[in-house]
Protein backbone atom coordinates (compact mmCIF):
# COMPACT_ATOMS: atom_id res chain seq x y z
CA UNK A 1 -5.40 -12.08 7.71
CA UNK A 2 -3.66 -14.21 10.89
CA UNK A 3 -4.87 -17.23 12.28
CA UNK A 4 -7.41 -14.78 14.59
CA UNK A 5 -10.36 -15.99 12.38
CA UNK A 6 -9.45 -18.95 13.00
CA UNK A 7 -9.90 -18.61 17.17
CA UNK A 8 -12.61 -18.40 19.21
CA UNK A 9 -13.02 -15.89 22.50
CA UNK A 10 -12.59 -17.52 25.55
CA UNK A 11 -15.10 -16.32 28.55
CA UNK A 12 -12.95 -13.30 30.79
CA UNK A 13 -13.75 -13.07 34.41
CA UNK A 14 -12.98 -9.13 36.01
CA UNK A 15 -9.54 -10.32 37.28
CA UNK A 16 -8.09 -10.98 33.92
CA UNK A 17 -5.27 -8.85 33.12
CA UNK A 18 -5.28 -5.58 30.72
CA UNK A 19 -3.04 -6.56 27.63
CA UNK A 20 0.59 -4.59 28.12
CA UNK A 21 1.22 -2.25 25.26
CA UNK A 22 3.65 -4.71 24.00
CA UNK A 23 1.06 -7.40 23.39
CA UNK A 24 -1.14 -4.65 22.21
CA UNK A 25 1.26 -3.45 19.56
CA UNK A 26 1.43 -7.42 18.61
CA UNK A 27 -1.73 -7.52 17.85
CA UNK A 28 -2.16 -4.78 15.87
CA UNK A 29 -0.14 -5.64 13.17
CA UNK A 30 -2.36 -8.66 12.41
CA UNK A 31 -5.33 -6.24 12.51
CA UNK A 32 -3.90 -3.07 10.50
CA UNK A 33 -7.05 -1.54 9.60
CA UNK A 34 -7.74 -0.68 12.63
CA UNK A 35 -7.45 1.81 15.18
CA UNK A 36 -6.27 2.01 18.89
CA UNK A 37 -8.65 4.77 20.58
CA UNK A 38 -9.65 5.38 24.07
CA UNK A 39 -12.47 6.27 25.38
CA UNK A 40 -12.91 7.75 29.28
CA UNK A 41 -9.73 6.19 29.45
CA UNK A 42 -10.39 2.76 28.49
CA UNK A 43 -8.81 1.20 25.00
CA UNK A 44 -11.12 0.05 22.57
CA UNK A 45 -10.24 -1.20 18.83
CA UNK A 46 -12.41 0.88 16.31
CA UNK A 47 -13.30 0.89 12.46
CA UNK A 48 -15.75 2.68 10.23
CA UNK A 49 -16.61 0.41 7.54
CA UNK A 50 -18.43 2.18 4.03
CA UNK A 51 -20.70 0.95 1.96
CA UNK A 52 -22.59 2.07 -1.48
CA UNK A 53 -25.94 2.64 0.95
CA UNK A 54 -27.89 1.88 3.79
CA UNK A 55 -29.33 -1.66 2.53
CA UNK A 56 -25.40 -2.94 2.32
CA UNK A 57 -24.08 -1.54 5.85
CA UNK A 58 -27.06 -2.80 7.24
CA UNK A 59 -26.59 -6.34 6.18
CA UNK A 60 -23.05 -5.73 7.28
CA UNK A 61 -23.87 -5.09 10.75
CA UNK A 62 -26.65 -7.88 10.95
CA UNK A 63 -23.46 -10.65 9.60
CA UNK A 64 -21.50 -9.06 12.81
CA UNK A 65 -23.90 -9.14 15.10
CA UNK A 66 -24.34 -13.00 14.30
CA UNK A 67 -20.55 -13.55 14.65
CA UNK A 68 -20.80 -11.30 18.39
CA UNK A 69 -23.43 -13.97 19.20
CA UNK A 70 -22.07 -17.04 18.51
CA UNK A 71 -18.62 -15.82 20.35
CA UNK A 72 -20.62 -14.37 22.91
CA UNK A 73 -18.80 -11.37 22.91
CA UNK A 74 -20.79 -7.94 21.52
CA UNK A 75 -18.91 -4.94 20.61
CA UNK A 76 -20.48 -1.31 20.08
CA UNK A 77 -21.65 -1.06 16.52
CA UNK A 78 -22.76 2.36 14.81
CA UNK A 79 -24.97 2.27 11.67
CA UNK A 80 -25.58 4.89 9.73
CA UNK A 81 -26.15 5.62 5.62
CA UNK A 82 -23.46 4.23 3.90
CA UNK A 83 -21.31 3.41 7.51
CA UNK A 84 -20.90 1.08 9.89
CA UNK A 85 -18.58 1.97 12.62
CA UNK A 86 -17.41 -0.69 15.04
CA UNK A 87 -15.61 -0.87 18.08
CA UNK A 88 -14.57 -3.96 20.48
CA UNK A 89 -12.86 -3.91 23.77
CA UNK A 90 -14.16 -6.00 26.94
CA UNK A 91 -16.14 -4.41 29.53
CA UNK A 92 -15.41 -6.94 32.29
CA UNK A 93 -12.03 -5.82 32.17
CA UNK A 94 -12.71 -2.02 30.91
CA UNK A 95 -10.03 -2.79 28.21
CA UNK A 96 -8.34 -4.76 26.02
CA UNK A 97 -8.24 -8.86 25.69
CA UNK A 98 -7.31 -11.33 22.94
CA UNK A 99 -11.07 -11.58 22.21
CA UNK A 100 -10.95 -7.87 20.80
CA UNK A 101 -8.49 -8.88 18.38
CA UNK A 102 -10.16 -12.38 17.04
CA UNK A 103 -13.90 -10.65 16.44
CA UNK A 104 -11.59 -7.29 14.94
CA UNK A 105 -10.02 -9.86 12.47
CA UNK A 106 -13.82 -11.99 12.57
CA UNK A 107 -15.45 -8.47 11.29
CA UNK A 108 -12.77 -7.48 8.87
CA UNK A 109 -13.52 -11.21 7.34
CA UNK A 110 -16.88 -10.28 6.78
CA UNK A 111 -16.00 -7.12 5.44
CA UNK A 112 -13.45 -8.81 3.04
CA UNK A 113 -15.47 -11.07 1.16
């Protein structure tokens, strides 16, 4: 894992740029595991996370909802048996920001240990 963990999200106003697919494809490759989707046009990162059962994704998604509050940024976070499915992009924005990538690498840290 990059330094990402490492960072914290900075607060975006609506006139922040969208990240250039340049910066995008950056960023990426220091998040691997997951996925560039889009949604009603707007690009979000997204991962499905397993687990052995419900008790374990659900602890899972509790750990990254702490880490969403103390960055104050929340992403969209789908729980189900065995699954937790995650996805970050910044609504102020309707897209992509640095912040996506630090709580993608921030949830994948949880995930990892």
């Amino acid at each position: 894992m990059t330094n990402l963990i490492q960072e914290k999200c900075v607060p975006c106003e609506s006139d922040i740029p969208l990240m250039k697919k340049d910066e995008i494809a950056e960023f990426l490759k220091d998040v691997p595991e997951w996925k560039l989707v889009k949604k009603d046009g707007v690009k979000h990162l997204k991962r499905t996370f397993k687990f052995k059962d419900f008790a374990e994704a659900l602890v899972f998604t509790n750990k990254v909802g702490e880490i969403a509050e103390e960055e104050g940024h929340h992403p969209v976070i789908k729980l189900t048996w065995g699954r937790v499915t995650v996805e970050w992009w910044t609504h102020n924005i309707n897209g992509l920001h640095k912040n996506d990538f630090i709580m993608a690498a921030k949830t994948s840290e949880i995930f990892d240990v």
